[in-house]
C-alpha atoms as a PDB file:
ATOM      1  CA  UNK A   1     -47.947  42.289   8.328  1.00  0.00           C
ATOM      2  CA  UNK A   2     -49.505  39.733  11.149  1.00  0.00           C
ATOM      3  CA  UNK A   3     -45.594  38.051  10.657  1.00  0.00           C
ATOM      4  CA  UNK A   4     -43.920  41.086  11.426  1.00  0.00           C
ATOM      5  CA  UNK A   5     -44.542  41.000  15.617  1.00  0.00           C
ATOM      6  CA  UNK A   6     -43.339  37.330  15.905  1.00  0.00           C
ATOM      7  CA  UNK A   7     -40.093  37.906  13.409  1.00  0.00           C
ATOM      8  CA  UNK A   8     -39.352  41.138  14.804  1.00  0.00           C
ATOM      9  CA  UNK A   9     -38.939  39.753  18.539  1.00  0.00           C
ATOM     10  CA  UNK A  10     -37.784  36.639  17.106  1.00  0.00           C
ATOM     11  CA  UNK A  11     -34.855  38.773  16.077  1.00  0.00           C
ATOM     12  CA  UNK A  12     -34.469  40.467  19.170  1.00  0.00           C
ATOM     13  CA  UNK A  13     -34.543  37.375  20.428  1.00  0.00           C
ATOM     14  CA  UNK A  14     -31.628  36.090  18.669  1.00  0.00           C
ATOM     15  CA  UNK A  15     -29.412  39.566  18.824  1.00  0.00           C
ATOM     16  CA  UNK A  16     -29.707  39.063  22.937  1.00  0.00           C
ATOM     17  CA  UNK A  17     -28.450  35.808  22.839  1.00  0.00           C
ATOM     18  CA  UNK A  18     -26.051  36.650  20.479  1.00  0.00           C
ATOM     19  CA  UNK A  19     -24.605  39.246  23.330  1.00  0.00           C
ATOM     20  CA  UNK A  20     -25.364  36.265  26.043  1.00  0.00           C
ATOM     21  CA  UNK A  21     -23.197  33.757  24.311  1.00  0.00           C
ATOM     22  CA  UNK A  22     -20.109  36.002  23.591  1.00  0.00           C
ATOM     23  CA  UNK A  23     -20.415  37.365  27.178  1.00  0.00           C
ATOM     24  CA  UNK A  24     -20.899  33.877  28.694  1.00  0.00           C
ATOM     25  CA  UNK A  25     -18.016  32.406  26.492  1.00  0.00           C
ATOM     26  CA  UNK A  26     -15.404  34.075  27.269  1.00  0.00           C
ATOM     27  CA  UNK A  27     -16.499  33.945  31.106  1.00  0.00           C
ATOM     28  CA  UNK A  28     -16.886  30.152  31.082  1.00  0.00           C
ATOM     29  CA  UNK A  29     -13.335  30.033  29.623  1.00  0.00           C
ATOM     30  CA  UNK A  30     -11.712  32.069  32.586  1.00  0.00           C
ATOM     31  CA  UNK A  31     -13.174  29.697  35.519  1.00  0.00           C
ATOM     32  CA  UNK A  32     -11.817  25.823  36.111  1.00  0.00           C
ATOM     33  CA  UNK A  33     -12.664  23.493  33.832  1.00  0.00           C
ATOM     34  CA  UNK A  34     -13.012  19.352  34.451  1.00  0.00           C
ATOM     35  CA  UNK A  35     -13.464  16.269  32.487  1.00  0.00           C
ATOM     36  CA  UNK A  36     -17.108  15.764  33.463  1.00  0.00           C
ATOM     37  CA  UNK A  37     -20.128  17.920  34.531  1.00  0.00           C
ATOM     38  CA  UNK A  38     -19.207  19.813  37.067  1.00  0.00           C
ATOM     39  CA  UNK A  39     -22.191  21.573  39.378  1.00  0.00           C
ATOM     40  CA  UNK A  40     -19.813  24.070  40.943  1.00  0.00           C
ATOM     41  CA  UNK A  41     -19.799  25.663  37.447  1.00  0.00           C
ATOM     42  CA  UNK A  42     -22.498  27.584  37.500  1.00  0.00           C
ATOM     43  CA  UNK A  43     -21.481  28.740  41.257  1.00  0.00           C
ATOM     44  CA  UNK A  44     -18.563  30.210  39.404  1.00  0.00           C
ATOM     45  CA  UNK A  45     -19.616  31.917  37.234  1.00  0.00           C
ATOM     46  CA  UNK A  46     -21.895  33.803  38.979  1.00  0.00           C
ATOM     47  CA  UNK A  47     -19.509  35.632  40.987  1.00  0.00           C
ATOM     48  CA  UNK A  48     -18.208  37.167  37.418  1.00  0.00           C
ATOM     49  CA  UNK A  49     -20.186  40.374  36.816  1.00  0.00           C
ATOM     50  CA  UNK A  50     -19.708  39.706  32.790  1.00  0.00           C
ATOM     51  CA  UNK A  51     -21.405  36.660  32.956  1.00  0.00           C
ATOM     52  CA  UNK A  52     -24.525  37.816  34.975  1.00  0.00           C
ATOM     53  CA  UNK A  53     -24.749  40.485  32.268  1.00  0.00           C
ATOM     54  CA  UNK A  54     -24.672  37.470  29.871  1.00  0.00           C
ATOM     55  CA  UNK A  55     -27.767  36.678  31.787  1.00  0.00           C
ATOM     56  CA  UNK A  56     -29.715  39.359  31.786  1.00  0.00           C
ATOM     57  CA  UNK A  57     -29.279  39.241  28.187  1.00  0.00           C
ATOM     58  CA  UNK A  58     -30.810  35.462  28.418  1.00  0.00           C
ATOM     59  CA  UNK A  59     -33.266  36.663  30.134  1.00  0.00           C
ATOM     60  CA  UNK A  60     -34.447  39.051  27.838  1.00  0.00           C
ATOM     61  CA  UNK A  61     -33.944  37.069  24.938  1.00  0.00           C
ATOM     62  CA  UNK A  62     -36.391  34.391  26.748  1.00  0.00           C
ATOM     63  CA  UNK A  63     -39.149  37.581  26.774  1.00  0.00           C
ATOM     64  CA  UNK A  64     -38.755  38.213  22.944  1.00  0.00           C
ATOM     65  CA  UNK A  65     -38.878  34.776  22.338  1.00  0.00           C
ATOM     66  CA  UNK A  66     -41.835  34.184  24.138  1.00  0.00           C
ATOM     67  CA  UNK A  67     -43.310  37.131  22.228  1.00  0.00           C
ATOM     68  CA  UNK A  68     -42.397  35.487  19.201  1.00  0.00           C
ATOM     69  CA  UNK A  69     -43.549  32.434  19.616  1.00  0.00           C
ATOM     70  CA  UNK A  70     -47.146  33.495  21.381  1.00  0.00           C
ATOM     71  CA  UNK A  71     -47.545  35.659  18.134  1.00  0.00           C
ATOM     72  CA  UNK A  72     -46.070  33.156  15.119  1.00  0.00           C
ATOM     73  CA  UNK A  73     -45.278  29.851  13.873  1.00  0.00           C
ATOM     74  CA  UNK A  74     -42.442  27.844  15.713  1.00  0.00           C
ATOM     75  CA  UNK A  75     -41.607  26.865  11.988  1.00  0.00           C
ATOM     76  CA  UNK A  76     -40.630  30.628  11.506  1.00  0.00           C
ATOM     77  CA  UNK A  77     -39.613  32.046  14.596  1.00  0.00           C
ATOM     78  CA  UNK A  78     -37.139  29.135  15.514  1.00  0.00           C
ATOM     79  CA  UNK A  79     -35.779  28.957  11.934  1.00  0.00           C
ATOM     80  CA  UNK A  80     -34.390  32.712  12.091  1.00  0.00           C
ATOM     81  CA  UNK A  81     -32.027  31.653  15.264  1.00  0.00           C
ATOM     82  CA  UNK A  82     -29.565  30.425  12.844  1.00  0.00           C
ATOM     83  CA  UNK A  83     -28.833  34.326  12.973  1.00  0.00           C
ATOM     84  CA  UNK A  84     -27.382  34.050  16.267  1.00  0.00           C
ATOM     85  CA  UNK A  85     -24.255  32.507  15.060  1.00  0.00           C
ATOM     86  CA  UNK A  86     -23.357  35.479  12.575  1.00  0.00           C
ATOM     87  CA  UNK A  87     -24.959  38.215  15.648  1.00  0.00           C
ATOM     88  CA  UNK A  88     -22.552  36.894  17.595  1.00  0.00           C
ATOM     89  CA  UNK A  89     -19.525  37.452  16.126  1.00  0.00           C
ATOM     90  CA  UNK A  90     -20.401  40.662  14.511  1.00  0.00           C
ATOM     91  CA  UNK A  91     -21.315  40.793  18.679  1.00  0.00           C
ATOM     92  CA  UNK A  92     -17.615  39.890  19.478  1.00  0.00           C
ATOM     93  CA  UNK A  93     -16.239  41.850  16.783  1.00  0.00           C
ATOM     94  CA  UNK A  94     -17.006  45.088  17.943  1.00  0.00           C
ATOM     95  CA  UNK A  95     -16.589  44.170  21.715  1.00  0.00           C
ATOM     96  CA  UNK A  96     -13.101  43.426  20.937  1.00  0.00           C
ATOM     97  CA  UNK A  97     -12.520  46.200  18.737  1.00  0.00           C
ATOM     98  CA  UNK A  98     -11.731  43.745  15.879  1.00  0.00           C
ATOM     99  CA  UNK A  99     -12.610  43.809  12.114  1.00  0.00           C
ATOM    100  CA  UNK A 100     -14.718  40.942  10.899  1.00  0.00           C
ATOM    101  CA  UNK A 101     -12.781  39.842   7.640  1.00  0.00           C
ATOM    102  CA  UNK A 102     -14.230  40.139   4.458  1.00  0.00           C
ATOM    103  CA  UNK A 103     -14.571  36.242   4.063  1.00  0.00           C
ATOM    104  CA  UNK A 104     -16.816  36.719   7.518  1.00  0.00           C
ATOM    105  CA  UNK A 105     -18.682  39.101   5.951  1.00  0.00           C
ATOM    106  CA  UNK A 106     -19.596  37.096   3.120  1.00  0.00           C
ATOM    107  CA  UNK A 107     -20.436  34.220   5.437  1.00  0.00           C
ATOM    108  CA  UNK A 108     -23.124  36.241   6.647  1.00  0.00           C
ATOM    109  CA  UNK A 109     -24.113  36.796   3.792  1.00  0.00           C
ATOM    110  CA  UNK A 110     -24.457  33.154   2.729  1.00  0.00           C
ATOM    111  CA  UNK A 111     -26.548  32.545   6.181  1.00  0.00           C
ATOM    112  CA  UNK A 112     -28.802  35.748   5.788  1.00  0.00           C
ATOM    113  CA  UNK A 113     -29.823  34.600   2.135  1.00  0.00           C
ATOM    114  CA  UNK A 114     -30.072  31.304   2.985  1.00  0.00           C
ATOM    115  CA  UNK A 115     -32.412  31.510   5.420  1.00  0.00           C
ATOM    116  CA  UNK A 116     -34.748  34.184   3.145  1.00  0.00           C
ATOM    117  CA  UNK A 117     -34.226  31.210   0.306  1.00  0.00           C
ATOM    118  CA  UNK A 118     -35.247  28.264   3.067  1.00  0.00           C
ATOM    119  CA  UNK A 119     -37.955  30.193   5.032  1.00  0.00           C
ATOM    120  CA  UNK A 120     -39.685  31.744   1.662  1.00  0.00           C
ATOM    121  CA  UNK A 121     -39.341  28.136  -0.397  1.00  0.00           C
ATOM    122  CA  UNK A 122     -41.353  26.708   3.092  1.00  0.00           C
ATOM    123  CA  UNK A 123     -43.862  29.463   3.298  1.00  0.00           C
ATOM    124  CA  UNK A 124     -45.195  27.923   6.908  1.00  0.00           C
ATOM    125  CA  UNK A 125     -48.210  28.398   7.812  1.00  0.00           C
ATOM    126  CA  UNK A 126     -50.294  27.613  10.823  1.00  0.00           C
ATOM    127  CA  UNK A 127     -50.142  28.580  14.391  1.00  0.00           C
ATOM    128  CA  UNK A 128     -51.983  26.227  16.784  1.00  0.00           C
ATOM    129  CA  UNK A 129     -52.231  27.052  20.277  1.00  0.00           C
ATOM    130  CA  UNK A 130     -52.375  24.026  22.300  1.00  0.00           C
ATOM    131  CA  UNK A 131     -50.669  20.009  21.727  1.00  0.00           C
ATOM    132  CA  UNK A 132     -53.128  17.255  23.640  1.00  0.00           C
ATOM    133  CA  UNK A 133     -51.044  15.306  25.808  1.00  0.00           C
ATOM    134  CA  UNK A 134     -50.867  12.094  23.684  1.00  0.00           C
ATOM    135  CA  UNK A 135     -48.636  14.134  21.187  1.00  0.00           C
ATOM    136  CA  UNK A 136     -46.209  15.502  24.203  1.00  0.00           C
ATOM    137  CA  UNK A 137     -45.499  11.989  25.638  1.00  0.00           C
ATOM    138  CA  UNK A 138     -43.420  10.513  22.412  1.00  0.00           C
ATOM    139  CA  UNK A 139     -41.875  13.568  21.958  1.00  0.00           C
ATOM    140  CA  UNK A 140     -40.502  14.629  25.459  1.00  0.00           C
ATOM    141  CA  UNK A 141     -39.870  10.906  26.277  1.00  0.00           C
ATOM    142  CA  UNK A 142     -37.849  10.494  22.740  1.00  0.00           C
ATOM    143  CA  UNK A 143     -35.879  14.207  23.338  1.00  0.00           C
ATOM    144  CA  UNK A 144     -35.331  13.700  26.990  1.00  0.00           C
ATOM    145  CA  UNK A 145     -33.693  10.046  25.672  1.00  0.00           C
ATOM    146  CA  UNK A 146     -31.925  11.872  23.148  1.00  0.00           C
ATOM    147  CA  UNK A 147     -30.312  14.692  25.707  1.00  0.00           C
ATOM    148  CA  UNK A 148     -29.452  11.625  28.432  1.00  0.00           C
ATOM    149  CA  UNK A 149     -27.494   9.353  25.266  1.00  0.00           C
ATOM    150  CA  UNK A 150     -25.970  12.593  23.923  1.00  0.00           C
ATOM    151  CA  UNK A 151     -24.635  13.593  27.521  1.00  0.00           C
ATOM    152  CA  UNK A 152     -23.318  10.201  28.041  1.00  0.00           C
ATOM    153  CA  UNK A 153     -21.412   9.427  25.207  1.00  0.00           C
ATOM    154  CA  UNK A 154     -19.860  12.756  25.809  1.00  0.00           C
ATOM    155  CA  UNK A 155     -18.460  12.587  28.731  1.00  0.00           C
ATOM    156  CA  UNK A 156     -16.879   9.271  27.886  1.00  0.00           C
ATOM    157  CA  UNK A 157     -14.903  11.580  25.220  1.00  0.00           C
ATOM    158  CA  UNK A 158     -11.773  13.549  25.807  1.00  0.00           C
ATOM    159  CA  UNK A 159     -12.204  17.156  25.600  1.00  0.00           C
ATOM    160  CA  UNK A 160     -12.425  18.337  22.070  1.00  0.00           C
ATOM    161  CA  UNK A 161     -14.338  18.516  18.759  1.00  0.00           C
ATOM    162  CA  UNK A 162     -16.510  15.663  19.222  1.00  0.00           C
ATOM    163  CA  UNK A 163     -17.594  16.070  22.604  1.00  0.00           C
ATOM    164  CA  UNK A 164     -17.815  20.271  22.030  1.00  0.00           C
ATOM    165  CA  UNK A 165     -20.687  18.597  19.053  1.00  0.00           C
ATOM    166  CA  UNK A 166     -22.529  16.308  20.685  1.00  0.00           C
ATOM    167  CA  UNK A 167     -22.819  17.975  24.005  1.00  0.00           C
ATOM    168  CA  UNK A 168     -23.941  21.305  21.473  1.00  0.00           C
ATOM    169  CA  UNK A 169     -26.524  18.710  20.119  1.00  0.00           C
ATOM    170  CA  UNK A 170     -27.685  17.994  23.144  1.00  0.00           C
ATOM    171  CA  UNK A 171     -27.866  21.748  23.666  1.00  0.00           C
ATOM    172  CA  UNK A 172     -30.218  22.532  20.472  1.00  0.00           C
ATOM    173  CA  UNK A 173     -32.580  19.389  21.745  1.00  0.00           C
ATOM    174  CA  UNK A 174     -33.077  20.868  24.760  1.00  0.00           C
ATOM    175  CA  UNK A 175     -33.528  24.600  23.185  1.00  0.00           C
ATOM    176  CA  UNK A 176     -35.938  23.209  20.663  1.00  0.00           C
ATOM    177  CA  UNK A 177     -38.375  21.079  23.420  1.00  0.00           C
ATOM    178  CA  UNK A 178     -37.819  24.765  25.103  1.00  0.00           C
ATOM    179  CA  UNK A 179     -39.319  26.976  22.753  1.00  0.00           C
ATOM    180  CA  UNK A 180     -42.555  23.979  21.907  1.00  0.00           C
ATOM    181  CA  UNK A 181     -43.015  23.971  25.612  1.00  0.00           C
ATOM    182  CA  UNK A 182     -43.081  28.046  25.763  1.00  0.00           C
ATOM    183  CA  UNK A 183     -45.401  28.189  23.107  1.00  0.00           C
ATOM    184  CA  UNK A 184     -47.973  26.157  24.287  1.00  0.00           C
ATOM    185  CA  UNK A 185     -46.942  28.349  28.104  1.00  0.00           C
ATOM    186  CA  UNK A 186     -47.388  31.590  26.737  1.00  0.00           C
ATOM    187  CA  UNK A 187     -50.537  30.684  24.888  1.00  0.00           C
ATOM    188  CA  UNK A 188     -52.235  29.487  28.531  1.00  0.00           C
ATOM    189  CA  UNK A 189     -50.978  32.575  30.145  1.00  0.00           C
ATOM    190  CA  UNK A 190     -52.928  34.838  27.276  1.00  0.00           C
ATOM    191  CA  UNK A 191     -56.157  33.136  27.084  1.00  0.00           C
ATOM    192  CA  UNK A 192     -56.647  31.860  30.697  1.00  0.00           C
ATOM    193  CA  UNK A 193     -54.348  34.050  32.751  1.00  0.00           C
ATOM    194  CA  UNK A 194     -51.381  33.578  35.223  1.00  0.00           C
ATOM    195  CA  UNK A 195     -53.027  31.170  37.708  1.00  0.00           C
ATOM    196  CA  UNK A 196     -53.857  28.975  34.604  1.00  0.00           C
ATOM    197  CA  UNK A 197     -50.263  29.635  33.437  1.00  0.00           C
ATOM    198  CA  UNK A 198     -48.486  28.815  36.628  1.00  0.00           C
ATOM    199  CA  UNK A 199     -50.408  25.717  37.621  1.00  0.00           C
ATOM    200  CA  UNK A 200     -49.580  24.178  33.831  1.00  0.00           C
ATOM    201  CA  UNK A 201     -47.276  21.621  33.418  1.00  0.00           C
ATOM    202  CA  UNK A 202     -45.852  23.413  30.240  1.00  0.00           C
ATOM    203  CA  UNK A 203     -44.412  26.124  32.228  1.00  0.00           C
ATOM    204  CA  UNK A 204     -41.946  23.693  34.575  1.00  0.00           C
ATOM    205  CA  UNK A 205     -41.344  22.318  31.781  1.00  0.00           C
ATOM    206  CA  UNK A 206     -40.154  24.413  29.905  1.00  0.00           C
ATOM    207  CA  UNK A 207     -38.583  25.576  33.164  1.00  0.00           C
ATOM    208  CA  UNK A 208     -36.664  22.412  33.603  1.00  0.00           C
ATOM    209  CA  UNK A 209     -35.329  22.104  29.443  1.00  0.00           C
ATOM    210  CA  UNK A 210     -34.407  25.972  29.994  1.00  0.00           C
ATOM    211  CA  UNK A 211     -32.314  25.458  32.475  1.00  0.00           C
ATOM    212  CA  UNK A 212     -31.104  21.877  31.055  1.00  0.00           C
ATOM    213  CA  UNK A 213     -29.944  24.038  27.556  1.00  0.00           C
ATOM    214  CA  UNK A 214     -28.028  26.663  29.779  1.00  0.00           C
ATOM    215  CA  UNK A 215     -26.419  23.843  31.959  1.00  0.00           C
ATOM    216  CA  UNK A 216     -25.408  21.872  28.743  1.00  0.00           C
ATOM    217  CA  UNK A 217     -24.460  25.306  27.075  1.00  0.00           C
ATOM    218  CA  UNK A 218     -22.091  26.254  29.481  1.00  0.00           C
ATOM    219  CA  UNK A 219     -20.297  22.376  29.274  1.00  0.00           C
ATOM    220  CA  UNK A 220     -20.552  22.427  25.713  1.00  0.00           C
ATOM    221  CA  UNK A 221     -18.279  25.563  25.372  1.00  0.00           C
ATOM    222  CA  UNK A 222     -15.759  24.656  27.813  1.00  0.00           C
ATOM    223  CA  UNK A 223     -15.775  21.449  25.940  1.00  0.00           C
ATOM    224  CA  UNK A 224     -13.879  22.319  22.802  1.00  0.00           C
ATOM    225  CA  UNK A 225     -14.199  24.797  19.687  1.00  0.00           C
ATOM    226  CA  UNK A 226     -16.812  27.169  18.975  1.00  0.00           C
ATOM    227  CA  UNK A 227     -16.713  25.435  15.283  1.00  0.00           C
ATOM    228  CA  UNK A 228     -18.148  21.923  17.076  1.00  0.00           C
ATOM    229  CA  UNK A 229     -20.234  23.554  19.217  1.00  0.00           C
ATOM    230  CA  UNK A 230     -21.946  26.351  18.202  1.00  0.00           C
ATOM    231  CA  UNK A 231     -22.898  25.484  14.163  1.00  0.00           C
ATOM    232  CA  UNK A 232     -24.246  22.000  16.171  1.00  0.00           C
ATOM    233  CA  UNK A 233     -26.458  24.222  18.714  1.00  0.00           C
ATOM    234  CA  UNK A 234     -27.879  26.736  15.641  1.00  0.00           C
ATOM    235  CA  UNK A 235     -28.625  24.611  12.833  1.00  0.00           C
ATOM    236  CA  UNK A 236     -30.053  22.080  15.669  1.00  0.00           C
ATOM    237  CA  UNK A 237     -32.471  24.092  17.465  1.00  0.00           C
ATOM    238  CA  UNK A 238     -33.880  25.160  13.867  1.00  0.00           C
ATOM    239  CA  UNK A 239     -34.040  22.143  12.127  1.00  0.00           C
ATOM    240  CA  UNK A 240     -35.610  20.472  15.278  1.00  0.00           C
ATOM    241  CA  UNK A 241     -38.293  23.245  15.827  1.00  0.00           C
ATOM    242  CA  UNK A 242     -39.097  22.995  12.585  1.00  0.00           C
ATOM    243  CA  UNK A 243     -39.765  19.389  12.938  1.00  0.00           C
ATOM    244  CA  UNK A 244     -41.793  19.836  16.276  1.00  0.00           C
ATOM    245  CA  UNK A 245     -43.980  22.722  14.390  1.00  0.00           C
ATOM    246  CA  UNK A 246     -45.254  20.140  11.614  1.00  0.00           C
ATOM    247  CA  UNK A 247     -45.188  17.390  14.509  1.00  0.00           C
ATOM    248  CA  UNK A 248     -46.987  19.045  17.277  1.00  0.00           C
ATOM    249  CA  UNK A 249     -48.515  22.528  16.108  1.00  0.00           C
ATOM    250  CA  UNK A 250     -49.740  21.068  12.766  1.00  0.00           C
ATOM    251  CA  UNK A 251     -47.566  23.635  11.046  1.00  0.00           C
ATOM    252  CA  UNK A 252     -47.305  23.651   7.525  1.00  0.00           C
ATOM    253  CA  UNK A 253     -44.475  23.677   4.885  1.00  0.00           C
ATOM    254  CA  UNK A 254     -44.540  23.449   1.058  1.00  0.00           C
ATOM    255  CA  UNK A 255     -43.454  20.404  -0.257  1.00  0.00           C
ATOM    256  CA  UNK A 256     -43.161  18.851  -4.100  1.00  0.00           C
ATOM    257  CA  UNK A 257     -40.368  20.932  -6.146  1.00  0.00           C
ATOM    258  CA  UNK A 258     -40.519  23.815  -3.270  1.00  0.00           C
ATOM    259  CA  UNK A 259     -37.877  21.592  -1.588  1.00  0.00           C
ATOM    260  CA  UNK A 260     -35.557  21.631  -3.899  1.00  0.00           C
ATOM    261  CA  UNK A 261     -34.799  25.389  -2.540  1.00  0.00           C
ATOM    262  CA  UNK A 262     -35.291  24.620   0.612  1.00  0.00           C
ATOM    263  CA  UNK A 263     -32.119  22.235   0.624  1.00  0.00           C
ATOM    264  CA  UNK A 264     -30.044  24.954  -1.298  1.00  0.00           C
ATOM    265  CA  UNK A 265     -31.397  27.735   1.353  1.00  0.00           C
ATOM    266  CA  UNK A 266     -29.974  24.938   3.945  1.00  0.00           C
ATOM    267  CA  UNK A 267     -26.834  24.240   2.135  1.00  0.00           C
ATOM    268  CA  UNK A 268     -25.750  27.832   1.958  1.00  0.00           C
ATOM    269  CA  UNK A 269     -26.822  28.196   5.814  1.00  0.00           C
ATOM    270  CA  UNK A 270     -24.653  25.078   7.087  1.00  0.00           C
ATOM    271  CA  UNK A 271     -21.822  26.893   4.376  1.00  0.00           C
ATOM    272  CA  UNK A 272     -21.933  30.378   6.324  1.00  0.00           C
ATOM    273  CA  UNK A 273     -22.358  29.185   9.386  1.00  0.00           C
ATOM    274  CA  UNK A 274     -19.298  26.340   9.367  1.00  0.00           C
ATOM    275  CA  UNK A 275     -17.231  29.435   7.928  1.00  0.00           C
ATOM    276  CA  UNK A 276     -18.276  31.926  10.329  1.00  0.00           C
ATOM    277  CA  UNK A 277     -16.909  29.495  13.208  1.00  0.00           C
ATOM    278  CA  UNK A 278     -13.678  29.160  11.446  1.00  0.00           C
ATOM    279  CA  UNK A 279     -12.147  32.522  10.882  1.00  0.00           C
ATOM    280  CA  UNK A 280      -9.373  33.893  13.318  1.00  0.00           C
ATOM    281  CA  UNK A 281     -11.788  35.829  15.094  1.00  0.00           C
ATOM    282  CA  UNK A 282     -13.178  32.602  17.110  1.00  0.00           C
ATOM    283  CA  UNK A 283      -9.791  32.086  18.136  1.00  0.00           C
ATOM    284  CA  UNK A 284     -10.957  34.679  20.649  1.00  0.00           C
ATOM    285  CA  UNK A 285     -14.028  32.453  21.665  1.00  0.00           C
ATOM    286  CA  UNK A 286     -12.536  28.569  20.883  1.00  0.00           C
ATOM    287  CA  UNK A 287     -11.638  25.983  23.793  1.00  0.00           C
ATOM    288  CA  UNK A 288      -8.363  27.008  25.996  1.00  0.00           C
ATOM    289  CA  UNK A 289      -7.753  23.710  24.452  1.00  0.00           C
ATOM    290  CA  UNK A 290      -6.796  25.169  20.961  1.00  0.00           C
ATOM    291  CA  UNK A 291      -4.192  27.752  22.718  1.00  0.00           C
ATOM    292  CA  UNK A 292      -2.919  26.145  25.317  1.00  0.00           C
ATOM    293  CA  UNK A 293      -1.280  22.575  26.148  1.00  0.00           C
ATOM    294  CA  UNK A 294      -2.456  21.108  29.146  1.00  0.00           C
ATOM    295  CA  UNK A 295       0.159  22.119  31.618  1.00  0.00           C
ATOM    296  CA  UNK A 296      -0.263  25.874  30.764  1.00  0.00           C
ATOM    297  CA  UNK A 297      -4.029  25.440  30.645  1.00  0.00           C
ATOM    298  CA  UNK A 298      -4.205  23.784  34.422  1.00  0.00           C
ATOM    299  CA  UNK A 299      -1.447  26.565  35.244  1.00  0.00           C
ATOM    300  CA  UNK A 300      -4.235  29.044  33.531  1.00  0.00           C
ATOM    301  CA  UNK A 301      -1.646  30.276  31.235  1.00  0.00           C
ATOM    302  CA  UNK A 302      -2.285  30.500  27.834  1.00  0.00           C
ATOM    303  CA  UNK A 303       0.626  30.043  24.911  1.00  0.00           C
ATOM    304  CA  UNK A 304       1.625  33.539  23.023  1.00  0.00           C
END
């Protein structure tokens, strides 16, 4: 029972940006794209009412999250974000009045049970409050390295697959240091109170990778295909937070011949979730790139 608060707004969590990403999608397809980053994005898209209510539903899915992770494990709460991908296009299904096909369906199925496989092979345990500084340095000076290289070598790509991956790389990088800096945030904020909480350094922090993730988020699905992108953001962020629990928070997963399910609870994860972004329905949700040739895309026309 003390797992069921964290897991419960850890889904929450997930369902909201489930509903953020489909909203924000389809609204980041309809404004102009360019081959690099392009600030003027964001001013965009915030004169389209569907993608402010993509926000709000980022918003909220930054409360349950930060429920989550004041209340549980990053190595459990993170983990069960792979359900975002499947959410999302059950999400888009019914918000375009279309039927998920029965090889989607059994997608989900193959991510749902592969998760229950992964997370109940790893059993983790733990749930430190607080990281001393000597254990933040490596790690935000290695992921900050990480987002800078990622970003670079995608804009030197053409739009498409690979850049849609690594800039959704990037993406899950900046979502994991996110949720490691929120955790340690949320724990100030409940055992010393808000002055303590807004006079941390956790809390820009986690301020600035926030708003890196939804910067990079936004380029990475104008980029190219939600199949590049968003399997590259999901499996990311988990496999990452997983790492910084054991890393950081002294989390703990079983090892020895526990990991042999733990692989197969992965493998039928990456399985579902690589299937899930490749039925028609994410034709809906893909790159302009996929339906359009270039002179009908910069005429913002798409192909019947």
């Amino acid at each position: 029972m003390h797992l069921f608060v964290p897991v419960l707004f850890a889904l929450l969590s997930a369902l909201s940006n489930a509903l953020a990403v489909v909203l924000q999608r389809q609204e980041a397809l309809a404004v102009p794209s360019s081959t690099g980053f392009r600030p003027g994005l964001i001013l965009d898209l915030l004169r389209r009412p569907l993608w402010l209510a993509g926000i709000v539903a980022v918003i909220a899915a930054g409360v349950c999250q930060a429920l989550a992770l004041n209340t549980g494990p990053l190595t459990i709460v993170q983990p069960l974000f792979v359900l975002e991908l499947p959410l999302a296009l059950i999400v888009a299904s019914i918000l375009m009045r279309r039927h998920l096909p029965a090889m989607g369906w059994v997608a989900v199925g193959f991510v749902v049970v592969g998760l229950g496989v992964a997370l109940g092979a790893a059993a983790p345990t733990g749930n430190r409050t607080q990281v001393p500084m000597d254990r933040w340095l490596p790690v935000l000076v290695v992921g900050a390295g990480a987002i800078v290289v990622l970003s670079g070598v995608a804009l030197r790509r053409p739009e498409g697959r690979a850049r849609a991956a690594l800039l959704g790389t990037a993406t899950a990088i900046s979502y994991a240091l996110t949720a490691a800096l929120m955790k340690s945030a949320t724990h100030i904020l409940a055992d010393h109170g808000a002055a303590a909480f807004f006079t941390a350094w956790q809390t820009y922090a986690f301020a600035v990778t926030g708003g890196t993730a939804l910067f990079l988020l936004e380029n990475a699905l104008q980029a190219g295909p939600l199949v590049a992108s968003q399997p590259a953001i999901t499996l990311g962020d988990a496999t990452l937070s997983l790492v910084l629990g054991i890393t950081l928070y002294e989390e703990t997963v079983r090892s020895g011949w526990w990991l042999a399910p733990q692989i197969l609870g992965l493998a039928l994860i990456a399985v579902g979730a690589v299937t899930l972004a490749r039925i028609p329905l994410t034709r809906s949700l893909v790159a302009a790139e996929e339906t359009a040739d270039p002179s009908s895309r910069q005429a913002g026309q798409t192909l019947p």
